[in-house]
N, C-alpha and C. Protein backbone atom coordinates (compact mmCIF):
# COMPACT_ATOMS: atom_id res chain seq x y z
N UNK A 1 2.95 96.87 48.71
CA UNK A 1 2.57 95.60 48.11
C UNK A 1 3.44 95.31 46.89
N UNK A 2 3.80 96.05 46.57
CA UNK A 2 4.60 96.05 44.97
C UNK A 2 6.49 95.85 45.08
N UNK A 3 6.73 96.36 46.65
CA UNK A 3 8.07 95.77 47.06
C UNK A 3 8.06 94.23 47.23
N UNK A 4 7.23 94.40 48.10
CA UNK A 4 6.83 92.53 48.49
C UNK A 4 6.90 92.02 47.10
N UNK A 5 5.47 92.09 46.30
CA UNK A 5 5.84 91.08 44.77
C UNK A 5 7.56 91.16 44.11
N UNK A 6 8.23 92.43 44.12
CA UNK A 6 9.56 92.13 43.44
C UNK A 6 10.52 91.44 44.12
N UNK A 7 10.28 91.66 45.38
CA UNK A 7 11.86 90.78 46.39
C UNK A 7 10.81 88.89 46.39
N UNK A 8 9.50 88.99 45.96
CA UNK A 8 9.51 87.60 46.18
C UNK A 8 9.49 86.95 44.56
N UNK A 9 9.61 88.07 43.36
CA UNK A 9 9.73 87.24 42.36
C UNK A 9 11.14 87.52 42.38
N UNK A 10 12.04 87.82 42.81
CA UNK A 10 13.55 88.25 42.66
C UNK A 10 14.21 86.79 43.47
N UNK A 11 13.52 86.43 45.00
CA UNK A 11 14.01 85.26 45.51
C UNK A 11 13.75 84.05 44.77
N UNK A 12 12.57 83.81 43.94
CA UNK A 12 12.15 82.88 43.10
C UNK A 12 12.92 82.73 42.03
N UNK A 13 13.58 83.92 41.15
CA UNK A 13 14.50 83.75 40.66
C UNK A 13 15.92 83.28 40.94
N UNK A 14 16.09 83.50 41.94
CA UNK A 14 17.73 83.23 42.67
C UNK A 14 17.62 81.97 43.08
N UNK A 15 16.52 80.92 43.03
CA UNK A 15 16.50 79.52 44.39
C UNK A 15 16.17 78.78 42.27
N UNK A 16 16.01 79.93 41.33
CA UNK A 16 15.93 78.21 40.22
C UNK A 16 17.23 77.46 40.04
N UNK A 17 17.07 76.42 39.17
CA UNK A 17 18.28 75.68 39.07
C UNK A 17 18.79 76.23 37.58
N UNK A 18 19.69 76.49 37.36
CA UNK A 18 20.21 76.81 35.98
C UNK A 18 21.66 76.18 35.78
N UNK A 19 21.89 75.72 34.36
CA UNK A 19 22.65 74.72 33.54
C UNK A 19 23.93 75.71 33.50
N UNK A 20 25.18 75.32 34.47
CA UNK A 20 25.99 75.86 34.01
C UNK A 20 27.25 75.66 33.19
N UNK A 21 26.91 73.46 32.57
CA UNK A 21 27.61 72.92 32.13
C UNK A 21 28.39 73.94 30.93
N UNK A 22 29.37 74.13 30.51
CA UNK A 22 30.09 74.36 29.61
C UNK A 22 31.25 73.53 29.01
N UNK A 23 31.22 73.39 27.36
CA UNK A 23 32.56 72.57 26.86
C UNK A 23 33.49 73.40 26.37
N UNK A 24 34.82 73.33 26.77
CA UNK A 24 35.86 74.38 26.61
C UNK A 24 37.26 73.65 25.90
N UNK A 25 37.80 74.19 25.18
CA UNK A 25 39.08 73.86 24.21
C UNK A 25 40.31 74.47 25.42
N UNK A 26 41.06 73.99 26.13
CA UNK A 26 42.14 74.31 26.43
C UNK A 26 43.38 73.93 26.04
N UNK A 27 44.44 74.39 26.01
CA UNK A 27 45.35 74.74 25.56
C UNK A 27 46.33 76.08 25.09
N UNK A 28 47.50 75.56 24.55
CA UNK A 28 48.04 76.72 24.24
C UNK A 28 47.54 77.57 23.32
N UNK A 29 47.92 78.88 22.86
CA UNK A 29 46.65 79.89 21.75
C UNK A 29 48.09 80.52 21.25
N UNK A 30 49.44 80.16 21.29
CA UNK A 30 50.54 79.94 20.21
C UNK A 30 51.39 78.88 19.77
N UNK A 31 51.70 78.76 18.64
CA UNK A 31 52.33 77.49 18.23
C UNK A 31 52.95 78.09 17.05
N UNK A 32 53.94 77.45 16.37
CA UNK A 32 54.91 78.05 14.81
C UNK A 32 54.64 76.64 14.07
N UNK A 33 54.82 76.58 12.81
CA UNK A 33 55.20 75.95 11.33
C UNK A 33 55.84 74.69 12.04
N UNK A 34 55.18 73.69 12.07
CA UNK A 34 55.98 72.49 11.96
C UNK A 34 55.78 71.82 13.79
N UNK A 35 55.30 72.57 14.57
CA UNK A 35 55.02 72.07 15.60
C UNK A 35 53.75 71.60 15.88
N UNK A 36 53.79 70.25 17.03
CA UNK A 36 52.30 69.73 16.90
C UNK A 36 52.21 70.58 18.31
N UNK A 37 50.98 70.34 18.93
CA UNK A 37 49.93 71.07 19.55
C UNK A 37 49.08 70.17 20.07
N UNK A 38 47.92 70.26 21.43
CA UNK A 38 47.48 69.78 21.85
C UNK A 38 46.26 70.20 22.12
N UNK A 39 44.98 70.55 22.34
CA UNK A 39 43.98 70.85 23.00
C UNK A 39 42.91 70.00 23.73
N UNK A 40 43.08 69.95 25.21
CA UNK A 40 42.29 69.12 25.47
C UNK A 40 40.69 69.88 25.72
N UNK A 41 39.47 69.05 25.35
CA UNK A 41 38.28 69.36 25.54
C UNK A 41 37.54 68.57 26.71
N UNK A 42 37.28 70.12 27.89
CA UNK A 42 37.00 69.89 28.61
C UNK A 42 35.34 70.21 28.87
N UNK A 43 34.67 69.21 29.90
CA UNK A 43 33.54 69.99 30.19
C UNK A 43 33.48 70.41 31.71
N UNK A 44 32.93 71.33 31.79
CA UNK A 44 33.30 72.14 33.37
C UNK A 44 31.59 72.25 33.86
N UNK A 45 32.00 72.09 35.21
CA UNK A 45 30.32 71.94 35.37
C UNK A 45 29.29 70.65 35.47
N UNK A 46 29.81 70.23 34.92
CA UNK A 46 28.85 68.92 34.13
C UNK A 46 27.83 68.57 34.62
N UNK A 47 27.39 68.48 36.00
CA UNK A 47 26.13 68.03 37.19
C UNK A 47 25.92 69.36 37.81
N UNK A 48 25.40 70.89 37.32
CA UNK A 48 25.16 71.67 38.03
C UNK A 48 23.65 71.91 37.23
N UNK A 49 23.09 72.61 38.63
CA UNK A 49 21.27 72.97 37.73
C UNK A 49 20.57 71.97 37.68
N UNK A 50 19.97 71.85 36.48
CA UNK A 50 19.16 71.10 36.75
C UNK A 50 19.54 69.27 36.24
N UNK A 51 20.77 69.06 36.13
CA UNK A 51 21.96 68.12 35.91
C UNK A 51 22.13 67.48 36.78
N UNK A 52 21.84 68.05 38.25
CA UNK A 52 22.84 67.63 39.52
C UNK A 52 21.69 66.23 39.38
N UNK A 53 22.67 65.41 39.86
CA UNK A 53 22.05 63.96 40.53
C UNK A 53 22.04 63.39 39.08
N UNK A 54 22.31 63.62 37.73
CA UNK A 54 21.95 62.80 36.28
C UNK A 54 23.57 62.19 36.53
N UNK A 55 23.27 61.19 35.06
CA UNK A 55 24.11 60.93 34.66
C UNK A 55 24.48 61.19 33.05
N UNK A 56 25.56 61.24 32.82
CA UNK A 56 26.12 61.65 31.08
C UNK A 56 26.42 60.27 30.63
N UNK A 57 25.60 60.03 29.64
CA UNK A 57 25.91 58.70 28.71
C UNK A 57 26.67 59.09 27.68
N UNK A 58 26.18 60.47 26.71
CA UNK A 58 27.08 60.42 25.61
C UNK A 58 27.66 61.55 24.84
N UNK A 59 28.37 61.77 24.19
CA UNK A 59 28.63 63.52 23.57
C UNK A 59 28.68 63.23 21.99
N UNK A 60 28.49 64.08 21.19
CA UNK A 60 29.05 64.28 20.33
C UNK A 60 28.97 65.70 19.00
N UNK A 61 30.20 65.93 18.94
CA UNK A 61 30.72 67.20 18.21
C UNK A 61 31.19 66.77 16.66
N UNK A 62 30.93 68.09 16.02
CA UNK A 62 31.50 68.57 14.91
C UNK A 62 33.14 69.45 15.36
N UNK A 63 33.63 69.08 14.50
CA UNK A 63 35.19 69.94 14.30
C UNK A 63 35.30 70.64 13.61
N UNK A 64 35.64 72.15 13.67
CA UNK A 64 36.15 72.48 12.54
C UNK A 64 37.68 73.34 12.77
N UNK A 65 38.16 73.36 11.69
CA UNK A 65 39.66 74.17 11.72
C UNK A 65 40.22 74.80 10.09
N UNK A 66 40.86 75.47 9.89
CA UNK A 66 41.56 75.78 8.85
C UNK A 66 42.32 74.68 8.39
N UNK A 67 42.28 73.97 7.07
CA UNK A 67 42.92 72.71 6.99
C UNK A 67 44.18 73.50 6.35
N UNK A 68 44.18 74.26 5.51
CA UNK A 68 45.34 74.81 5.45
C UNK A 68 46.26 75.51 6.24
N UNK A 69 46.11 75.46 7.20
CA UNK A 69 46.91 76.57 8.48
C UNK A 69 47.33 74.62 9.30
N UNK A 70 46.53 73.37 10.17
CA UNK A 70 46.59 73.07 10.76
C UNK A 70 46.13 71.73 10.17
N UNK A 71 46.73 70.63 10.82
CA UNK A 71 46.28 68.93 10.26
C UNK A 71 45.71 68.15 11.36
N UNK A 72 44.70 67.73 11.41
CA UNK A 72 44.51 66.99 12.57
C UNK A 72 45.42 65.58 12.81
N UNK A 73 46.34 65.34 14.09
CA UNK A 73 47.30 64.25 13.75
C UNK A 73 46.36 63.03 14.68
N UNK A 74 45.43 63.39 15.68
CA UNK A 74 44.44 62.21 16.03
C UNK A 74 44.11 63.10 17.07
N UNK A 75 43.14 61.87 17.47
CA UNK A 75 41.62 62.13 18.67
C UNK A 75 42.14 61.20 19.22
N UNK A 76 42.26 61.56 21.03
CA UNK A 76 41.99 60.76 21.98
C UNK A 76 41.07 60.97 22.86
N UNK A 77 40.27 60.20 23.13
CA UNK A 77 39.12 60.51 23.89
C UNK A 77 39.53 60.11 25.93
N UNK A 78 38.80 60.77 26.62
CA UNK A 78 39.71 60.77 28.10
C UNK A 78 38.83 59.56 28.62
N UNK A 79 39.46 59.37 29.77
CA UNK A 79 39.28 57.74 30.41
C UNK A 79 38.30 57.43 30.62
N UNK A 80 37.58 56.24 30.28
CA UNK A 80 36.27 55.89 30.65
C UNK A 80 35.31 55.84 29.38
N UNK A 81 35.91 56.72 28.28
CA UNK A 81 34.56 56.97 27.03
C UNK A 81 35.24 55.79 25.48
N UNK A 82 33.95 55.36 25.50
CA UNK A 82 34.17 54.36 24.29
C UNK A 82 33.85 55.31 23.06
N UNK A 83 35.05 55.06 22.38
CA UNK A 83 34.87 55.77 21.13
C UNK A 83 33.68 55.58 19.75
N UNK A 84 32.63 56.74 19.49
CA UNK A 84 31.79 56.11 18.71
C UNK A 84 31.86 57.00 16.92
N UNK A 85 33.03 57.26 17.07
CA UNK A 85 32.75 58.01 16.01
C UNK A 85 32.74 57.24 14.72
N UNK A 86 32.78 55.99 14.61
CA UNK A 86 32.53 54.93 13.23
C UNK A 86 31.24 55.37 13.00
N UNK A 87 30.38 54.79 14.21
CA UNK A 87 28.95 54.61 14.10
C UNK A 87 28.42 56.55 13.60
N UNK A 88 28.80 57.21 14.52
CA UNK A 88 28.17 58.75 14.01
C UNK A 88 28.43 59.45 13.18
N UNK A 89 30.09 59.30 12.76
CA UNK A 89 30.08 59.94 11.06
C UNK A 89 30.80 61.37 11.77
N UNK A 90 30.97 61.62 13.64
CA UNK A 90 31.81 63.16 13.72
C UNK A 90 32.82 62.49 14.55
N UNK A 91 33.55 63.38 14.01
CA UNK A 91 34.97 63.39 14.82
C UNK A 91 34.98 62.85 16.51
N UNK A 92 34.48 63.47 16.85
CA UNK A 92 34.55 63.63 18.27
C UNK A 92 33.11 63.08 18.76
N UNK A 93 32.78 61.48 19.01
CA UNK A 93 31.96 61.40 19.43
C UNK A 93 32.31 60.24 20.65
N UNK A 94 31.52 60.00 21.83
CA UNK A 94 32.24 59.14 22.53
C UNK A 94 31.09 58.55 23.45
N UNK A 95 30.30 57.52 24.32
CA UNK A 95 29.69 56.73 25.23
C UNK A 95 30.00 56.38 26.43
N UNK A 96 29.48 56.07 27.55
CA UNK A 96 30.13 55.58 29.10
C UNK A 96 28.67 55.06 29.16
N UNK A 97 28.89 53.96 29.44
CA UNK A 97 27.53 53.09 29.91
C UNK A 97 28.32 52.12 30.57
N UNK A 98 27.71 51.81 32.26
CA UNK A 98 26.49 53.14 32.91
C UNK A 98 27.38 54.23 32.61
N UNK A 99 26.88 55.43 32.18
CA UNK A 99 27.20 56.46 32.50
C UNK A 99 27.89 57.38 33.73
N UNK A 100 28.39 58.31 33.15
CA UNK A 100 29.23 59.29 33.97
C UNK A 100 28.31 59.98 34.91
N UNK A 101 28.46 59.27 36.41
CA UNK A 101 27.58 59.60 37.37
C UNK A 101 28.15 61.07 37.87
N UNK A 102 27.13 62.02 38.33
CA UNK A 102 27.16 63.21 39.38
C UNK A 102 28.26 62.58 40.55
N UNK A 103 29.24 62.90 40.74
CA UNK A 103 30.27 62.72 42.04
C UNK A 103 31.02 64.31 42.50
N UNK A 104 29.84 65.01 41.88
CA UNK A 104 30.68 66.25 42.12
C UNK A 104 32.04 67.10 41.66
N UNK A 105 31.53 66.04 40.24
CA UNK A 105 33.17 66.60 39.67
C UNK A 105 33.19 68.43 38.87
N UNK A 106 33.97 68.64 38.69
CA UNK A 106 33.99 70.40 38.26
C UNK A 106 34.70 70.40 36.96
N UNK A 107 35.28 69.18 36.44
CA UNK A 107 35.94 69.09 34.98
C UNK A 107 35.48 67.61 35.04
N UNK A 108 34.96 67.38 32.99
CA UNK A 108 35.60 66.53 32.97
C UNK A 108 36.27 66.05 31.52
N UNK A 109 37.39 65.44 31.53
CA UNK A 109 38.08 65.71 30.04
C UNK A 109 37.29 64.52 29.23
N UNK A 110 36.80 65.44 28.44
CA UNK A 110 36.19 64.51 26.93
C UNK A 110 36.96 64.03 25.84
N UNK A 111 37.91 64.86 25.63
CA UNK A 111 38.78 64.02 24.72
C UNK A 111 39.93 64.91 24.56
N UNK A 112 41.00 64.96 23.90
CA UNK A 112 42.51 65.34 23.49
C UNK A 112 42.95 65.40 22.05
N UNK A 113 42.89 66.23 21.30
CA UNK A 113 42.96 66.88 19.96
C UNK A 113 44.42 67.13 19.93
N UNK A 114 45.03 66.91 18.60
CA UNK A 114 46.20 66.67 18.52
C UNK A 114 46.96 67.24 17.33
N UNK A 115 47.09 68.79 17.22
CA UNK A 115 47.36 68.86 15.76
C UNK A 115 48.93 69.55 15.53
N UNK A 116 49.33 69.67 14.28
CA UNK A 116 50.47 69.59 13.45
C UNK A 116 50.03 71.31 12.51
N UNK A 117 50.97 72.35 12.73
CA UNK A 117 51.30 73.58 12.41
C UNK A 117 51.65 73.42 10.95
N UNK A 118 50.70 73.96 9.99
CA UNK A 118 51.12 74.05 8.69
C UNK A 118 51.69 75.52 8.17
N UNK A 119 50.78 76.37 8.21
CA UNK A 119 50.90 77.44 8.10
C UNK A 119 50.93 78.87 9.07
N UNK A 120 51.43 79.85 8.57
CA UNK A 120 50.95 81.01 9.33
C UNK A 120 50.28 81.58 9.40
N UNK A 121 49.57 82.30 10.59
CA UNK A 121 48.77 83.40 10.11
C UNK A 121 47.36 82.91 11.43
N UNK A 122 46.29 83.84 12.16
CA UNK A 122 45.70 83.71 12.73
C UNK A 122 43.74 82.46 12.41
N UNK A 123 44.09 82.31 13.45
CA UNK A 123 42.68 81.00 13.39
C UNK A 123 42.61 80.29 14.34
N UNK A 124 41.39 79.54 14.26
CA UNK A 124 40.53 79.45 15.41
C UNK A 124 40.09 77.94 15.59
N UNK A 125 40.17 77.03 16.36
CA UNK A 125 39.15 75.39 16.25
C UNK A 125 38.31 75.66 16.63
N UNK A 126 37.42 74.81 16.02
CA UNK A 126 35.98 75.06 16.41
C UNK A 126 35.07 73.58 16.96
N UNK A 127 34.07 73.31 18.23
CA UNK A 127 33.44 72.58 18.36
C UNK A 127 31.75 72.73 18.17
N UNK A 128 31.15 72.08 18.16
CA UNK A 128 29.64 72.03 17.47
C UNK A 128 28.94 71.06 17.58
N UNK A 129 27.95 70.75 18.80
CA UNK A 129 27.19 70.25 19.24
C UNK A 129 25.51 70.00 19.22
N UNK A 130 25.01 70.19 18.17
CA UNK A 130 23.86 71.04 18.19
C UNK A 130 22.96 70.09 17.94
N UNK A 131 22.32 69.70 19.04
CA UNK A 131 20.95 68.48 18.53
C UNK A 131 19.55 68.65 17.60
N UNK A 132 19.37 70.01 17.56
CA UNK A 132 18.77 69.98 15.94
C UNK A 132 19.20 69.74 15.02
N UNK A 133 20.42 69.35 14.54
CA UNK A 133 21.29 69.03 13.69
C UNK A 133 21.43 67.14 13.77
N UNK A 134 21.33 66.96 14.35
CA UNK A 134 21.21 65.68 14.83
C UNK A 134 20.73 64.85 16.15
N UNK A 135 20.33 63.82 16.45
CA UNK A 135 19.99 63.15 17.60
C UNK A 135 21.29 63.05 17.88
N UNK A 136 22.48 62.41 17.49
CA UNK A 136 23.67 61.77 18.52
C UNK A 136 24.56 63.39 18.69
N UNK A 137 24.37 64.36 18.38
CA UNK A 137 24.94 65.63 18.77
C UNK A 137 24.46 66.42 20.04
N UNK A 138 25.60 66.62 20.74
CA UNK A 138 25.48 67.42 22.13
C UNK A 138 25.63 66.67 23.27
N UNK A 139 25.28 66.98 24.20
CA UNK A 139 25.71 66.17 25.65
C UNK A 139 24.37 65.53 25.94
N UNK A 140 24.36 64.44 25.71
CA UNK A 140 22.85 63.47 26.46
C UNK A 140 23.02 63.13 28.13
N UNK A 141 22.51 63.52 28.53
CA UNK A 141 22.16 63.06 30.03
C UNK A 141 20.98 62.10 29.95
N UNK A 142 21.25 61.33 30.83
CA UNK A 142 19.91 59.72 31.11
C UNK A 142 18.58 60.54 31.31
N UNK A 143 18.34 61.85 32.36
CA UNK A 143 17.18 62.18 32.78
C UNK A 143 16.89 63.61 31.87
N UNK A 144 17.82 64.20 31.91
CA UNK A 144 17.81 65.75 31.69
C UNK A 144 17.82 65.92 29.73
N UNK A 145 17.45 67.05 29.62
CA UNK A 145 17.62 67.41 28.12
C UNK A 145 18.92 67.74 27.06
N UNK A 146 18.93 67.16 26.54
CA UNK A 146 20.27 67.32 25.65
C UNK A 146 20.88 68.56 25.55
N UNK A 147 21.98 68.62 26.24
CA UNK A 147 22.36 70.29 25.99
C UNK A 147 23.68 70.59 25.03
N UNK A 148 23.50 71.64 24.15
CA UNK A 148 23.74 72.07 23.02
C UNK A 148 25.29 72.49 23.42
N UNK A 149 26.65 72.33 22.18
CA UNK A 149 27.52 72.24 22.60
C UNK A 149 28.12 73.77 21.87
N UNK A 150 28.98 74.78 21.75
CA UNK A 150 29.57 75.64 20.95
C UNK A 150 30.88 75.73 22.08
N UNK A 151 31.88 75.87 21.13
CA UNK A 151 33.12 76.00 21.72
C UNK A 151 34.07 76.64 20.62
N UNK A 152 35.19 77.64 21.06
CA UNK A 152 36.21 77.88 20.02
C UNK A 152 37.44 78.02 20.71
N UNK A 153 38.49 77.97 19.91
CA UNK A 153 39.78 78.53 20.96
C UNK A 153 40.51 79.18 19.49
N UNK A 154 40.69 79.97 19.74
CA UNK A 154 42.26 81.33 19.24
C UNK A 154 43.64 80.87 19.11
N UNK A 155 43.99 80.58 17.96
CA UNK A 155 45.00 80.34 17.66
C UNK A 155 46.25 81.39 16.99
N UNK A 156 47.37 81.64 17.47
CA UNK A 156 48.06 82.91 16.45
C UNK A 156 49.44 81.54 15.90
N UNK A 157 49.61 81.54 15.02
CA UNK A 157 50.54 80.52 14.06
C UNK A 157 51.55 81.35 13.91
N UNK A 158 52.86 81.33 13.78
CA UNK A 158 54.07 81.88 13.85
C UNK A 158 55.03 81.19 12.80
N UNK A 159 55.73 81.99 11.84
CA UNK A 159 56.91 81.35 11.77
C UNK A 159 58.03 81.01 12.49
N UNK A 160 58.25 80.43 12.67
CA UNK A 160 59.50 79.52 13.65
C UNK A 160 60.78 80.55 13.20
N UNK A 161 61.40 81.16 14.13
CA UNK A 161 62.23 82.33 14.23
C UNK A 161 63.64 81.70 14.39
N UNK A 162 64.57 81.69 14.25
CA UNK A 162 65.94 81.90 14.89
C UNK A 162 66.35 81.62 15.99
N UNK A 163 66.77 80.82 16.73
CA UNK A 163 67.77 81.55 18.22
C UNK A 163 68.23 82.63 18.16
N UNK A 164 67.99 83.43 19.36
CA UNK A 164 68.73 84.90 19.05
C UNK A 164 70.58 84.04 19.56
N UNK A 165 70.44 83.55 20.67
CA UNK A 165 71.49 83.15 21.11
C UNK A 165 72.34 82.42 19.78
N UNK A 166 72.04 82.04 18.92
CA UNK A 166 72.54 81.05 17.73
C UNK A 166 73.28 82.61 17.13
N UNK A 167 72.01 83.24 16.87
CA UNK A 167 72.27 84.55 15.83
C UNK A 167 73.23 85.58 15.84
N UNK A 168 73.52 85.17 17.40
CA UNK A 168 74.51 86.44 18.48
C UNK A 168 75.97 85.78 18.17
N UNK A 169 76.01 84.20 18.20
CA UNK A 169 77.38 83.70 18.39
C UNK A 169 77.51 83.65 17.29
N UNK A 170 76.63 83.79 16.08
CA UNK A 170 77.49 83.11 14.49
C UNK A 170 77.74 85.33 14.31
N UNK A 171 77.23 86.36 14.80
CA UNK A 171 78.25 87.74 14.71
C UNK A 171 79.32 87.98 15.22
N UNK A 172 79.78 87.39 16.57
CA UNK A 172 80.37 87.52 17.23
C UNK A 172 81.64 86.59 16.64
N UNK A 173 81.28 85.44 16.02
CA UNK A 173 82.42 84.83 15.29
C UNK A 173 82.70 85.54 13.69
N UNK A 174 81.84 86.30 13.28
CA UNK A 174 82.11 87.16 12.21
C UNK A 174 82.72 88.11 12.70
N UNK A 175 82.54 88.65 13.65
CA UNK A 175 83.01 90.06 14.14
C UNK A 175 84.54 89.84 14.09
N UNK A 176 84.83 88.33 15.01
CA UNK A 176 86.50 88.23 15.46
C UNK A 176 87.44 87.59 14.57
N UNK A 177 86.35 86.86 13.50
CA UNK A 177 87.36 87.17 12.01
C UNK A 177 87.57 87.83 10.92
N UNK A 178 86.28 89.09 11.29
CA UNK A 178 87.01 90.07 10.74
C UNK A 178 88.45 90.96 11.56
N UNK A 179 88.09 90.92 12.72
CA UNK A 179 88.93 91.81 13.28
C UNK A 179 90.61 90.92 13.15
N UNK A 180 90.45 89.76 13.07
CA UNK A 180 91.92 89.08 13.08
C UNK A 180 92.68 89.03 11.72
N UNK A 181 91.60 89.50 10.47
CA UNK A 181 92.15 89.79 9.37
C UNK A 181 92.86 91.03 9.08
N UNK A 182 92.41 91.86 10.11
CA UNK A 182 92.61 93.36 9.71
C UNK A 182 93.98 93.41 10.69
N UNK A 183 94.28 92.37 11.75
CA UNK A 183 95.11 92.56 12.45
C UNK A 183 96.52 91.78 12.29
């Protein structure tokens, strides 16, 4: 009797619906001094669990970054989302009404971050979604419950190095005027 109860609370577990939306920073995770950079923010998932069949009206995030390492040079938000960040006061906030229907998509890009290499040295962007923090924060769906946003991506900052190839031909032209002096 006690096998039976675990394989039928074990199948009950496996048939729920669970949220596997996630928002993710992609991009490159090196860049040097003086180069801009891109990260687009994606959400993956978006209509799975208990999502499937909703629609997404609206998002919105906090940013954060090292202002001394990195400059933000602008926000573009991806096709379809009206930009609301006047009205909300964060960076990254955006609308689709009607909303972004379930079509089975597996990405979808929320917006395009755009920054400019100040310094060296390791760090991280950060996103922040969190609807206890606010009503217009996180992902609103029309039917479903607001789900909470955290995201980071790894950055290593570089000083901008040399050509070795540059470095090779300006010895190699030292080398053959020294040697034509001596000769």
């Amino acid at each position: 009797m006690m096998i039976k109860t675990l394989f039928a609370a074990l199948f009950a577990a496996s048939t729920l619906s669970a949220q596997a939306a996630t928002v993710e920073l992609s991009g490159s995770a090196v860049a040097s001094i003086g180069q801009t950079f891109t990260l687009d923010v994606l959400l993956l998932q978006p209509f799975d669990g208990e999502r499937a069949g909703d629609e997404l009206l609206t998002f919105g995030m906090d940013l954060s970054f090292d202002s001394g390492l990195l400059k933000l040079l602008g926000v573009s938000l991806g096709s379809g989302w009206d930009d609301d960040s006047a009205f909300t006061g964060l960076i990254l906030s955006g609308s689709a009404f009607p909303g972004v229907a379930d079509n089975g998509q597996t990405s979808l890009t929320l917006a395009t971050l755009s920054f400019e290499v100040l310094g060296a040295g390791s760090t991280s962007v950060g996103l922040s979604g969190l609807s206890a923090n606010s009503f217009d924060q996180g992902l609103i769906y029309q039917m479903s419950p607001t789900l909470d946003i955290q995201a980071t991506h790894a950055l290593a900052l570089a000083v901008p190095e040399p050509g070795s190839y540059a470095m090779m031909l300006a010895g190699l032209g030292l080398l053959s005027l020294a040697v034509r002096r001596r000769g």
